[in-house]
N, C-alpha and C. Protein backbone atom coordinates (compact mmCIF):
# COMPACT_ATOMS: atom_id res chain seq x y z
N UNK A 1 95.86 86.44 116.60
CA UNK A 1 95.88 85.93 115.23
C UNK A 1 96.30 87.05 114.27
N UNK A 2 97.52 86.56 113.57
CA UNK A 2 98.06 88.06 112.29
C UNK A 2 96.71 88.91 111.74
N UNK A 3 96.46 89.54 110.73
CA UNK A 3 95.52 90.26 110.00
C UNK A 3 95.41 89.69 109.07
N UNK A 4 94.54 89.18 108.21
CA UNK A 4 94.80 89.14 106.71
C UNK A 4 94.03 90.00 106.39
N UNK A 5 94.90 90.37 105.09
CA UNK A 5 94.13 91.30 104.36
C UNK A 5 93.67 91.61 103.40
N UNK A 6 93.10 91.45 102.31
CA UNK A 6 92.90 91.12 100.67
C UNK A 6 93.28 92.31 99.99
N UNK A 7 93.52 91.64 98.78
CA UNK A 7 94.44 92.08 97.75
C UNK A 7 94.24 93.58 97.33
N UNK A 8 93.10 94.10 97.73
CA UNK A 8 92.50 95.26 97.44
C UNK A 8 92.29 96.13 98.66
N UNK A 9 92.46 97.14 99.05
CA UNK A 9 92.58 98.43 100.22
C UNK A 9 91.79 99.37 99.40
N UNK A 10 90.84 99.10 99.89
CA UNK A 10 89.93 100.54 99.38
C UNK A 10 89.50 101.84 100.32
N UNK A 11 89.92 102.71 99.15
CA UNK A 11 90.08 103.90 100.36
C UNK A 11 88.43 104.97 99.79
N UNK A 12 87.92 105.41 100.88
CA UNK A 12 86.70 106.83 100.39
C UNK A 12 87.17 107.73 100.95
N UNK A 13 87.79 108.71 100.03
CA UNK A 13 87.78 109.62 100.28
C UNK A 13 86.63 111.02 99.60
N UNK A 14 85.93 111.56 100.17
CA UNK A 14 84.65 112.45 99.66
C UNK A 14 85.21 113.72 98.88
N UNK A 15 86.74 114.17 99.06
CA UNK A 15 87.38 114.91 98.07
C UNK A 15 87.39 114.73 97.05
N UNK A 16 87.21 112.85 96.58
CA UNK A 16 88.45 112.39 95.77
C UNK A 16 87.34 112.13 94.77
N UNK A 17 86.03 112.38 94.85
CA UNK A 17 84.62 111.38 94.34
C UNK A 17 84.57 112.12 92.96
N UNK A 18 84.70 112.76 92.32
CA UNK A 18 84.52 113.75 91.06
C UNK A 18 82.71 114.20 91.33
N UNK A 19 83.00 114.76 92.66
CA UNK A 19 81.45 115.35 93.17
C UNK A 19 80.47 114.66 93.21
N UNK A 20 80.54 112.89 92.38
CA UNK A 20 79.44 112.05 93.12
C UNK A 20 79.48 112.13 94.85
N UNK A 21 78.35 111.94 95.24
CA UNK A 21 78.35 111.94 96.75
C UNK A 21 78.92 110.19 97.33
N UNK A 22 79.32 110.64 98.09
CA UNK A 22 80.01 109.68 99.00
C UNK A 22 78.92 108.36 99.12
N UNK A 23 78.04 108.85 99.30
CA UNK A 23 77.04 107.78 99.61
C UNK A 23 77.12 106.49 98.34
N UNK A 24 77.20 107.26 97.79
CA UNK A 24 76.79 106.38 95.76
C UNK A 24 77.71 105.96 96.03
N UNK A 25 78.79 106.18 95.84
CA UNK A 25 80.57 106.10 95.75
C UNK A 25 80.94 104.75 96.50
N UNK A 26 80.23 104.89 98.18
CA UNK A 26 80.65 103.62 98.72
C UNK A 26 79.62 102.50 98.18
N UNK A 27 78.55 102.61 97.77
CA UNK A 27 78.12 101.58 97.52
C UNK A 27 78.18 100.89 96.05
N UNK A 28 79.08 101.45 95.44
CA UNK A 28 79.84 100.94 94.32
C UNK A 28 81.19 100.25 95.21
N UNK A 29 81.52 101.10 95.78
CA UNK A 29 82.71 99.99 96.39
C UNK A 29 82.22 98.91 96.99
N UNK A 30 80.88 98.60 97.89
CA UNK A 30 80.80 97.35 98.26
C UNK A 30 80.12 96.24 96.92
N UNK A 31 79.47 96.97 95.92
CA UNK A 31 79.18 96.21 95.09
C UNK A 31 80.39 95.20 94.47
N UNK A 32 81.18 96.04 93.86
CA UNK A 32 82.48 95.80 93.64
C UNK A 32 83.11 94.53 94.55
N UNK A 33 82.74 94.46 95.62
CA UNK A 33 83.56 93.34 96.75
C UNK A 33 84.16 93.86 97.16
N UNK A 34 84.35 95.13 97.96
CA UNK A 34 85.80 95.65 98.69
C UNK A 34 85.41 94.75 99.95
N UNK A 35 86.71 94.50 100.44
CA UNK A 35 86.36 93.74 101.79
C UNK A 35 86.60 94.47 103.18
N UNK A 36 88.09 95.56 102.94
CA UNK A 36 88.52 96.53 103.38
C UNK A 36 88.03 97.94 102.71
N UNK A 37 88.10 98.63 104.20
CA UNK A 37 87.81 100.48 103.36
C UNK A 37 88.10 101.23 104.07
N UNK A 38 89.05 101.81 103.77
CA UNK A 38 89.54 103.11 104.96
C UNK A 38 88.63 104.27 104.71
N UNK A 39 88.40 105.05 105.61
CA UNK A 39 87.43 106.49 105.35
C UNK A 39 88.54 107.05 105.96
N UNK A 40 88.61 108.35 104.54
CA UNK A 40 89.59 109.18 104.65
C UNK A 40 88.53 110.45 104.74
N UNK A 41 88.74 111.40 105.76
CA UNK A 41 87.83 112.81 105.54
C UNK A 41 89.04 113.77 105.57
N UNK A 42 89.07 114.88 105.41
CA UNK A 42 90.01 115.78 105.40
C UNK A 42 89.28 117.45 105.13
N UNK A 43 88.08 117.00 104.87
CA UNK A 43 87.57 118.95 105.03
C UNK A 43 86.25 119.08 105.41
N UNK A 44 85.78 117.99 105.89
CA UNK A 44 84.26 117.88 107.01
C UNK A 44 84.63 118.34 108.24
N UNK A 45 83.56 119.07 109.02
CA UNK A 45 83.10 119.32 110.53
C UNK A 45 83.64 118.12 111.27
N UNK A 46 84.03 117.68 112.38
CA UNK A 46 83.53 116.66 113.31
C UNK A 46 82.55 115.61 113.39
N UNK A 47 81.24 117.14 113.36
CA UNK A 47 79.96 116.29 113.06
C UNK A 47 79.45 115.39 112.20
N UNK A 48 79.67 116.12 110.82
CA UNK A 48 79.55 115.83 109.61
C UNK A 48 80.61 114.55 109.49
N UNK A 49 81.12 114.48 109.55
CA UNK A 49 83.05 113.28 109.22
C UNK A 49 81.95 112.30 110.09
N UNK A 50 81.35 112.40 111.31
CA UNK A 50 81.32 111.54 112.41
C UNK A 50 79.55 110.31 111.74
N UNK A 51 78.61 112.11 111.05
CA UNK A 51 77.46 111.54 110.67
C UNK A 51 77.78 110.66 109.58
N UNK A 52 79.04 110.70 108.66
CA UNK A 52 78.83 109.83 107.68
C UNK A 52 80.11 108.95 108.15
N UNK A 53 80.47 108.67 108.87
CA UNK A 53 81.44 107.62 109.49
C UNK A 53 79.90 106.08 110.04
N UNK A 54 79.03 106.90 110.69
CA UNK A 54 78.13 106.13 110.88
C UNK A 54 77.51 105.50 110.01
N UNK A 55 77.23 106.01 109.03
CA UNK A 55 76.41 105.57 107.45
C UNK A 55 77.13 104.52 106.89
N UNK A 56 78.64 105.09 106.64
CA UNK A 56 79.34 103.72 106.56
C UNK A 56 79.64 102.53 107.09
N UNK A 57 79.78 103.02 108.36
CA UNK A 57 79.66 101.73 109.02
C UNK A 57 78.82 100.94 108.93
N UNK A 58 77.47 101.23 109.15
CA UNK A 58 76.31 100.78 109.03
C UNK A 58 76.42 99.97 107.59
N UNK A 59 76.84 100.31 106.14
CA UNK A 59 76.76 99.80 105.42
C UNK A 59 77.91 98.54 104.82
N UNK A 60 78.93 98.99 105.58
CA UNK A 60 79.99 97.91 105.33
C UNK A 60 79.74 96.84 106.32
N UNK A 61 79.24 96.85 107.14
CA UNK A 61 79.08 96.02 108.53
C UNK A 61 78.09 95.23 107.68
N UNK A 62 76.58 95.50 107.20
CA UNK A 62 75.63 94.41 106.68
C UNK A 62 76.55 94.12 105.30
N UNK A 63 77.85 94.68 104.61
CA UNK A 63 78.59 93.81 103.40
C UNK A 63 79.62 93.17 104.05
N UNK A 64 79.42 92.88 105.08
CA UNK A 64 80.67 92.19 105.80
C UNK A 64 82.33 93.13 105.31
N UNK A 65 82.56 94.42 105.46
CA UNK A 65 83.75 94.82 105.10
C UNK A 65 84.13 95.36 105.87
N UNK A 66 85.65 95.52 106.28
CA UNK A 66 86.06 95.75 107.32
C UNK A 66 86.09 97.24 107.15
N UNK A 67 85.87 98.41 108.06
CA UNK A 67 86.15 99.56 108.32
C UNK A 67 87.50 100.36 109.16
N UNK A 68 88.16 100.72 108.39
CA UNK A 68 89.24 101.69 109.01
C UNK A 68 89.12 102.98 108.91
N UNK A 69 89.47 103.76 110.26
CA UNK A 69 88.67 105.22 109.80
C UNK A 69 90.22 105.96 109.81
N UNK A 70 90.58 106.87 108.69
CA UNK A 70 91.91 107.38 108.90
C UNK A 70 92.07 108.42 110.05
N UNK A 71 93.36 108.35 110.71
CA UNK A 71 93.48 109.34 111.64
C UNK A 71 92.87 109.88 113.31
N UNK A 72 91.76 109.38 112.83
CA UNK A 72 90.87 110.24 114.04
C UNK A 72 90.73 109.28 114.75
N UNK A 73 91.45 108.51 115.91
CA UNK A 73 90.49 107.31 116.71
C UNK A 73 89.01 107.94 117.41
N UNK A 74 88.83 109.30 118.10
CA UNK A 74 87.60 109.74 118.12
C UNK A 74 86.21 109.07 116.93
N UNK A 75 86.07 109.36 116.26
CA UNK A 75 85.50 108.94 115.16
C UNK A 75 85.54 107.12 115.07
N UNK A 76 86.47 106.90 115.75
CA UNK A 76 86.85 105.25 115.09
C UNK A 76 86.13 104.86 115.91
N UNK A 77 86.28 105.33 117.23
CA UNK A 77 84.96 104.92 118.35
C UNK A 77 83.77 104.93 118.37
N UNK A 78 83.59 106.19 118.24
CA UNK A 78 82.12 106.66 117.89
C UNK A 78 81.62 106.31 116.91
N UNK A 79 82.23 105.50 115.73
CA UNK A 79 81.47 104.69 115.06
C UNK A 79 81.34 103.55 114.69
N UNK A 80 82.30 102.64 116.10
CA UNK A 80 82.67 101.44 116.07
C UNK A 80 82.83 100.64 114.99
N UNK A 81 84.27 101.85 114.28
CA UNK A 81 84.88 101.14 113.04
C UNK A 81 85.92 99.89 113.85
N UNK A 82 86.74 99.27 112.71
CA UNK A 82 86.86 97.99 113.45
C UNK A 82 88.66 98.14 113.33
N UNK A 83 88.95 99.66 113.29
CA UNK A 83 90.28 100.25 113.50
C UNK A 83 90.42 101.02 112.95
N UNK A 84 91.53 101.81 113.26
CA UNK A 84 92.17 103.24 112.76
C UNK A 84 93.53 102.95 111.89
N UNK A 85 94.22 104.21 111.08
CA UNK A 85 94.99 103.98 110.34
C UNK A 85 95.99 105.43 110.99
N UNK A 86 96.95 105.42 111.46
CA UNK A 86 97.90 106.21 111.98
C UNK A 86 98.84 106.87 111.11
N UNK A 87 99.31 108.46 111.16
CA UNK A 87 100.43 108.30 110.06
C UNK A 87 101.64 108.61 111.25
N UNK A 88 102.54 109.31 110.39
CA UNK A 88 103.63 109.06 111.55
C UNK A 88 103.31 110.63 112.27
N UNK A 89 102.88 111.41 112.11
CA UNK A 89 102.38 112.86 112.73
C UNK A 89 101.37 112.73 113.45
N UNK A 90 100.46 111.38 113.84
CA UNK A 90 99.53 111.47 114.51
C UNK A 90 100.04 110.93 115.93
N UNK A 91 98.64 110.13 116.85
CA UNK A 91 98.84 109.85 117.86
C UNK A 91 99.80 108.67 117.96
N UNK A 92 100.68 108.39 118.94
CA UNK A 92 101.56 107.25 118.76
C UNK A 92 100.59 106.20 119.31
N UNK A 93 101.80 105.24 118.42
CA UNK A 93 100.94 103.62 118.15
C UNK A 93 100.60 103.24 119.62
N UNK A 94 101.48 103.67 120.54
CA UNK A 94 101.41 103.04 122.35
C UNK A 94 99.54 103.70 122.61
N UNK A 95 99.61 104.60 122.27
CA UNK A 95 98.51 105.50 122.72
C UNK A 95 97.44 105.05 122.38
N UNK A 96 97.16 104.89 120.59
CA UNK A 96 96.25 104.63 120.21
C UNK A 96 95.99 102.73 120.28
N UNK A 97 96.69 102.30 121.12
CA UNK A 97 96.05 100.76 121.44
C UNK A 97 95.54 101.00 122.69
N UNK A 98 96.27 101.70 123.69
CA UNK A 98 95.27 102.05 124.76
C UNK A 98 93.93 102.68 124.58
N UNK A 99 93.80 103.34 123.74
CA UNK A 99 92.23 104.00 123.57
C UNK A 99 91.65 102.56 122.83
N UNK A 100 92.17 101.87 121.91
CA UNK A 100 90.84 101.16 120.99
C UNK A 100 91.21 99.80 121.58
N UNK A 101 92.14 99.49 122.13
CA UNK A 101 91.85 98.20 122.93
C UNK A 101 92.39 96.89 122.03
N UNK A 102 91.15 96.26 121.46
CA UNK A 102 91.78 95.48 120.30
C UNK A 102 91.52 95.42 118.88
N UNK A 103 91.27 96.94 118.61
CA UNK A 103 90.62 96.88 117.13
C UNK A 103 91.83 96.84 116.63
N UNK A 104 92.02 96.74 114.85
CA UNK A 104 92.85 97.41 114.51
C UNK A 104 93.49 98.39 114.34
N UNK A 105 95.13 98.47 114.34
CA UNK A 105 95.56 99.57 114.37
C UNK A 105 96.52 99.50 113.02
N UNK A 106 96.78 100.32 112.10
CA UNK A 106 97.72 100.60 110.68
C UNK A 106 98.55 102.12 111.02
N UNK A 107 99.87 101.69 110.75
CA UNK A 107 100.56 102.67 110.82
C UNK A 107 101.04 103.42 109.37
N UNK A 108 101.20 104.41 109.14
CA UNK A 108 101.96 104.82 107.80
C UNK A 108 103.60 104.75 107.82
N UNK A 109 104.06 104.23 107.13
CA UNK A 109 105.94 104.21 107.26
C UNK A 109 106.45 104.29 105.90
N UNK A 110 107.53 104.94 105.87
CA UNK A 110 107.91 105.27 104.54
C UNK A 110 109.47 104.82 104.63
N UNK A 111 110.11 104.30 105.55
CA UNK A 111 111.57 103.78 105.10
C UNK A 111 111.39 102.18 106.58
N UNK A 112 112.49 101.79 106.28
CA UNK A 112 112.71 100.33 106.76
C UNK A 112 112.68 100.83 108.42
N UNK A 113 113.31 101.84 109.00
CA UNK A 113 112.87 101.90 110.13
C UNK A 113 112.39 102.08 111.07
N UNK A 114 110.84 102.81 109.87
CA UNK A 114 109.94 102.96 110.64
C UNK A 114 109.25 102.18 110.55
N UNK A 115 109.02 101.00 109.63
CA UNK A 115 108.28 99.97 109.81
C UNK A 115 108.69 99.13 110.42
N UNK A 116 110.11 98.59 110.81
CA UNK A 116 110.76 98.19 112.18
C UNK A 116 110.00 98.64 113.39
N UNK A 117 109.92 99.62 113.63
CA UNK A 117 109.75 100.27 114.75
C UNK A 117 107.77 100.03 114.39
N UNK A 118 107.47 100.23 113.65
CA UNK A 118 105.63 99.79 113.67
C UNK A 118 105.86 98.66 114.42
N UNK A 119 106.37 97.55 113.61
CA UNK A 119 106.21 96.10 114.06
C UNK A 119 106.51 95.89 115.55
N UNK A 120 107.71 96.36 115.87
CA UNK A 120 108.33 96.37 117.42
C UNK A 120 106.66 96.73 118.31
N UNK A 121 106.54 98.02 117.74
CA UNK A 121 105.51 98.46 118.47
C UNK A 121 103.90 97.48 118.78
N UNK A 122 103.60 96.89 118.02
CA UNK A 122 102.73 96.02 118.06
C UNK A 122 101.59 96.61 117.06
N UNK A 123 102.16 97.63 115.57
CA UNK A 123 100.83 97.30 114.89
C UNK A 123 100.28 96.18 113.86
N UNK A 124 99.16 96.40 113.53
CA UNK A 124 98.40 95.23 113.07
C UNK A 124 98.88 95.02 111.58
N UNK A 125 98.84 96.37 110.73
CA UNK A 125 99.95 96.20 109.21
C UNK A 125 100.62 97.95 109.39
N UNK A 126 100.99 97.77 108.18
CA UNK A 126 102.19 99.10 108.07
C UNK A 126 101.23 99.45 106.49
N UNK A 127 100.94 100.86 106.12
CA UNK A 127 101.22 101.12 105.44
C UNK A 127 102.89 101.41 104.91
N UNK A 128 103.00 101.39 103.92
CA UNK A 128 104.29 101.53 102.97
C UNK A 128 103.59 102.60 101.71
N UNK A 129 104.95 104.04 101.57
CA UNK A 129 104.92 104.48 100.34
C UNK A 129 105.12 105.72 100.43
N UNK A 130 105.19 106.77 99.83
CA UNK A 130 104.18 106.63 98.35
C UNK A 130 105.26 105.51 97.45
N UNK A 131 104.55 104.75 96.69
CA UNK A 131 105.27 103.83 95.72
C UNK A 131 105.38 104.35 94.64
N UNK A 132 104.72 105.20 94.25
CA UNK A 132 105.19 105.73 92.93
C UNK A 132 104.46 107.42 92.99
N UNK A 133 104.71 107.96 91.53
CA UNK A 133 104.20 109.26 91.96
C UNK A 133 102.62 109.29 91.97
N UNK A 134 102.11 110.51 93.31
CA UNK A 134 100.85 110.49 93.29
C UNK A 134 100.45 111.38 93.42
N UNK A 135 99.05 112.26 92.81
CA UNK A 135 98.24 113.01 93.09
C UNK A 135 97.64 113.49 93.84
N UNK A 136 96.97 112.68 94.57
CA UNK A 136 96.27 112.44 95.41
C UNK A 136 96.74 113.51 96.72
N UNK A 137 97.85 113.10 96.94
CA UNK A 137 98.13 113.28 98.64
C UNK A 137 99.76 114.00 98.31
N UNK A 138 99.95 114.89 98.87
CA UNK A 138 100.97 115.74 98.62
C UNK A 138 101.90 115.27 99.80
N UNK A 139 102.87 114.43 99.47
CA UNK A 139 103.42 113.51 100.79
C UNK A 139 104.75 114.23 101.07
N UNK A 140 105.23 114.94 100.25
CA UNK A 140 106.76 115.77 100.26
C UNK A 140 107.61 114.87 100.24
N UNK A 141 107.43 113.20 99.80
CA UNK A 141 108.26 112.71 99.85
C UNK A 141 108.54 112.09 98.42
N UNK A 142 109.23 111.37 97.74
CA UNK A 142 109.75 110.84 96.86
C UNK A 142 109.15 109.52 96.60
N UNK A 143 109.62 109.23 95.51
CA UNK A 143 108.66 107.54 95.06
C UNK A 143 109.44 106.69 95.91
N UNK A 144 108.70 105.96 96.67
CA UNK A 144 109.95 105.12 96.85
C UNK A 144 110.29 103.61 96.19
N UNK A 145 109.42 103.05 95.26
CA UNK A 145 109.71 102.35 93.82
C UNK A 145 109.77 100.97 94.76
N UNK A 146 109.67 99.82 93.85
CA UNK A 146 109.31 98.54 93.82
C UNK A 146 110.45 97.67 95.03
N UNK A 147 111.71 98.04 94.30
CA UNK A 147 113.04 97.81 95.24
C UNK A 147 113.01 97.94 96.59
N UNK A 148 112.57 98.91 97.19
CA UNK A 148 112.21 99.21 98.85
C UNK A 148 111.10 98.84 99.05
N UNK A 149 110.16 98.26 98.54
CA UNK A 149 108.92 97.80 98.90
C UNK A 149 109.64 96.15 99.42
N UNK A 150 110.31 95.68 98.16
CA UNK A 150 110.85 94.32 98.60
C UNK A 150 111.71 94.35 99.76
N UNK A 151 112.70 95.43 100.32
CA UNK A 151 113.67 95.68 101.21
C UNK A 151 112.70 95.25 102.77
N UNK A 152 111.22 96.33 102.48
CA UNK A 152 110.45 96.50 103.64
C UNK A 152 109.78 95.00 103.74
N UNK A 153 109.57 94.24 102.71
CA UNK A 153 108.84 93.38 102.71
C UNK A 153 110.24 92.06 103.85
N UNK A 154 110.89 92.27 103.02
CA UNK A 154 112.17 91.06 103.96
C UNK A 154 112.74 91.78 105.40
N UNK A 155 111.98 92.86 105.62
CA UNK A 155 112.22 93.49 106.96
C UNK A 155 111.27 93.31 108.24
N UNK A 156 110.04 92.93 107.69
CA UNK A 156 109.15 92.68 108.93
C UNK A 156 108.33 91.89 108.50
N UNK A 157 107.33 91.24 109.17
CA UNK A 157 106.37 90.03 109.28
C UNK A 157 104.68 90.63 108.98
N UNK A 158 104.46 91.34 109.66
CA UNK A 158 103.62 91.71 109.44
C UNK A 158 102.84 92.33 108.20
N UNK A 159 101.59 92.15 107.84
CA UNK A 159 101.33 92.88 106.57
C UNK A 159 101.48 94.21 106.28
N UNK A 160 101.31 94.20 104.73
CA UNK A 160 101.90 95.85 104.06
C UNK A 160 100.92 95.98 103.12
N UNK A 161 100.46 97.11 103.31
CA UNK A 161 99.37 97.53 102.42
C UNK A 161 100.22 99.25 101.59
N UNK A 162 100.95 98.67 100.46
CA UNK A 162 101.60 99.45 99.73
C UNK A 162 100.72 100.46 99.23
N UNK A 163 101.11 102.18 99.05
CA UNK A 163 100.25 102.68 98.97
C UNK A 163 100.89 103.84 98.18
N UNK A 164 100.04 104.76 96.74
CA UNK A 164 100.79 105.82 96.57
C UNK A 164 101.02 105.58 95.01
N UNK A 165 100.01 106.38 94.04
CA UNK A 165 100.31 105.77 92.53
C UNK A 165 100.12 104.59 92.31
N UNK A 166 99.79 103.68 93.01
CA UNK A 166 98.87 102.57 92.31
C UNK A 166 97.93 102.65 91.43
N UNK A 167 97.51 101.70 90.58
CA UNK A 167 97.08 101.85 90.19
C UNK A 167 96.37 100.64 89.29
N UNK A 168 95.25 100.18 88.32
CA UNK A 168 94.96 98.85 87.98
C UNK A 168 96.12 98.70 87.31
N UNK A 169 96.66 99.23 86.79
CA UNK A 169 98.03 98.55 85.19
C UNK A 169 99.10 97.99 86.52
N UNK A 170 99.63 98.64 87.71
CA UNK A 170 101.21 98.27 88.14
C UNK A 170 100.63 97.86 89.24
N UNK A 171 99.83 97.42 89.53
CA UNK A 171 98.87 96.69 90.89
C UNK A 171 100.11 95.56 90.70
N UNK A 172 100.11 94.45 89.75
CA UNK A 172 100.44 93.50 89.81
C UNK A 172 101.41 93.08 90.61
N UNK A 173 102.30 94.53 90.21
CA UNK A 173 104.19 95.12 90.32
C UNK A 173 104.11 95.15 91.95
N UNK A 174 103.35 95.71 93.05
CA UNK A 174 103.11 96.20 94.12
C UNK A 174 103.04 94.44 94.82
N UNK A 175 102.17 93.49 94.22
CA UNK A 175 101.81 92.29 94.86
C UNK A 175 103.11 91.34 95.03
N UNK A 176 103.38 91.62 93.86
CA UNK A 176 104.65 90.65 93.21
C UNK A 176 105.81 91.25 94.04
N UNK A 177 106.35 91.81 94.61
CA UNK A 177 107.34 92.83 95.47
C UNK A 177 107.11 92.26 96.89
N UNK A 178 105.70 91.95 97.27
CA UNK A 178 105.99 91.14 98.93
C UNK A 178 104.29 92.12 99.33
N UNK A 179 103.90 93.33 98.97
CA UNK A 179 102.58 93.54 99.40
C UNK A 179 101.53 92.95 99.52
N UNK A 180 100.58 92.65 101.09
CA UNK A 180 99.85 91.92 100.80
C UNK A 180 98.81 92.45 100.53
N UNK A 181 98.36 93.48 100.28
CA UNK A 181 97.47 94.88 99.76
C UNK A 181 97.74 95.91 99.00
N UNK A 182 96.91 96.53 98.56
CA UNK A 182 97.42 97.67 97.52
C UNK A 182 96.28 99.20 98.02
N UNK A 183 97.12 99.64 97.94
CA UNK A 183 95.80 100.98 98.47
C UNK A 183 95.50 101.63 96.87
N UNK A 184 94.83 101.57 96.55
CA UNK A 184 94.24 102.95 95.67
C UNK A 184 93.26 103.51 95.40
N UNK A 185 93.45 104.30 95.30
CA UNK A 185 92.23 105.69 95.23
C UNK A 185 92.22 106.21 94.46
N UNK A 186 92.61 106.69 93.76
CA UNK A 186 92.26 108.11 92.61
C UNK A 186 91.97 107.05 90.98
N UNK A 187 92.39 106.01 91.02
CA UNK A 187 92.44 105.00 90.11
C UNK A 187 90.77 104.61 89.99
N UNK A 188 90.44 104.18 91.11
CA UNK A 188 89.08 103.62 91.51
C UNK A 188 88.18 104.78 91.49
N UNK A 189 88.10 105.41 92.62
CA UNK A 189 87.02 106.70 92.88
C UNK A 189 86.56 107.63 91.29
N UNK A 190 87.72 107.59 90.59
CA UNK A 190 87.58 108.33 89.66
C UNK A 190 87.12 107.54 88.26
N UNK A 191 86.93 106.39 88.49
CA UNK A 191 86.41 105.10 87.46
C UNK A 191 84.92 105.56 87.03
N UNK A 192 84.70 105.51 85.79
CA UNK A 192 83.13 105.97 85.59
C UNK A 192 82.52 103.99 85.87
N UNK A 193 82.85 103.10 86.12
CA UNK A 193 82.52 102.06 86.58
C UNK A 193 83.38 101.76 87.95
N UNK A 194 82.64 102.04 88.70
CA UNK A 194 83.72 101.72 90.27
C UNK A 194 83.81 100.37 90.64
N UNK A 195 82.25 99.91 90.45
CA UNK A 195 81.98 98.40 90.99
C UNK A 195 83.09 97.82 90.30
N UNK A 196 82.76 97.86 89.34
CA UNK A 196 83.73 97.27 87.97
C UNK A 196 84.85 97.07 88.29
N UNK A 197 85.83 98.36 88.61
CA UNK A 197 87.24 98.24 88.65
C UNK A 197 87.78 97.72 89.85
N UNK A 198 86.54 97.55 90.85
CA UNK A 198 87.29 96.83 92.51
C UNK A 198 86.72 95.51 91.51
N UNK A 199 86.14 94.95 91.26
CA UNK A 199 85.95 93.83 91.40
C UNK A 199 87.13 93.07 90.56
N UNK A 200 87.65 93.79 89.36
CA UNK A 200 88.64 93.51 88.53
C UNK A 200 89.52 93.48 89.57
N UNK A 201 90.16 93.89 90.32
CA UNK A 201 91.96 94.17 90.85
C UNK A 201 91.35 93.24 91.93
N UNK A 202 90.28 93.30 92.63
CA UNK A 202 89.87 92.11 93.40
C UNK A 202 90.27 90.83 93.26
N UNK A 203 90.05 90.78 91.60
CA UNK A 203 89.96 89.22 91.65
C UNK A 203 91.33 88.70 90.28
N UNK A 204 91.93 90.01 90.64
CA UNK A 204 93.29 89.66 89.54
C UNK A 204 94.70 89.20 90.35
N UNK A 205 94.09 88.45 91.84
CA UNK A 205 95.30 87.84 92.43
C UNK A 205 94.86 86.92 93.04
């Protein structure tokens, strides 16, 4: 059965929190209604990434939200998230369905033929982007703007969770283009009302 995926991709990243702790942070995102949530870590231990991979889980699982853990299928296991998110420098897509079997799997793609080649491959959605300029994540790559979002969108079947300078004002712009998700982060995390602003872009499609 395809993926669906709602209109909102919520990402935690514990960098990104303006030093609230992670803990608070996600549970404004489930207040909010996220349904999806990728856990992004990038400067925790193993241990540490792994102890609060569990916490989350634990807490999105009783909000019914789906868990994607970025990068690490280790971690995705060990905390029986319900898939991983791949970029194109990580493990290949062949690989990481043999380790997780049938969870989800998300690839990152940034031109038409690598999301060709996601889909060929058998993942579950494609990230797409950066879509516009972003902060966040130092991608070395260029915006790649509304126009190639639609190109990628009439290129494969599968869902796209557009990602990269989003934001609540051009959310709309990202949906309206063929995305069936929107990733953002620095928009949200950095909201002095978090619940607030998922529940808004939540329910503005």
């Amino acid at each position: 059965m395809p993926l669906h995926l709602p209109p909102l991709y919520a990402i935690l990243d514990p960098d990104q929190t303006k030093g609230r702790p992670a803990d608070l942070v996600l549970r404004q995102l489930l207040e909010g209604g996220a349904q999806i949530l990728q856990l992004r870590v990038k400067s925790l231990l193993p241990r540490d990434f792994l102890g609060l991979a569990r916490r989350v889980r634990d807490q999105t699982r009783a909000a019914g939200c789906q868990l994607i853990v970025n990068d690490r299928i280790d971690i995705a296991l060990a905390c029986d998230a319900d898939g991983v998110h791949l970029g194109q420098e990580d493990l290949p897509l062949a690989a990481g369905k043999k380790l997780l079997d049938n969870k989800i799997i998300g690839i990152s793609t940034h031109d038409i033929a690598q999301a060709r080649e996601a889909e060929r491959n058998g993942a579950d959605y494609i990230g797409f982007g950066p879509m516009f300029g972003t902060t966040t994540k130092d991608t070395g790559l260029s915006a790649r703007g509304i126009d190639m979002l639609k190109q990628i969108r009439a290129a494969v079947k599968i869902p796209i969770v557009a990602i990269g300078g989003i934001n609540e004002q051009n959310v709309e712009q990202v949906w309206q283009a063929g995305a069936d998700s929107a990733a953002i982060l620095s928009d949200i995390l950095g909201a002095e009302d978090i619940a607030g602003k998922v529940a808004r872009i939540s329910l503005a499609r």
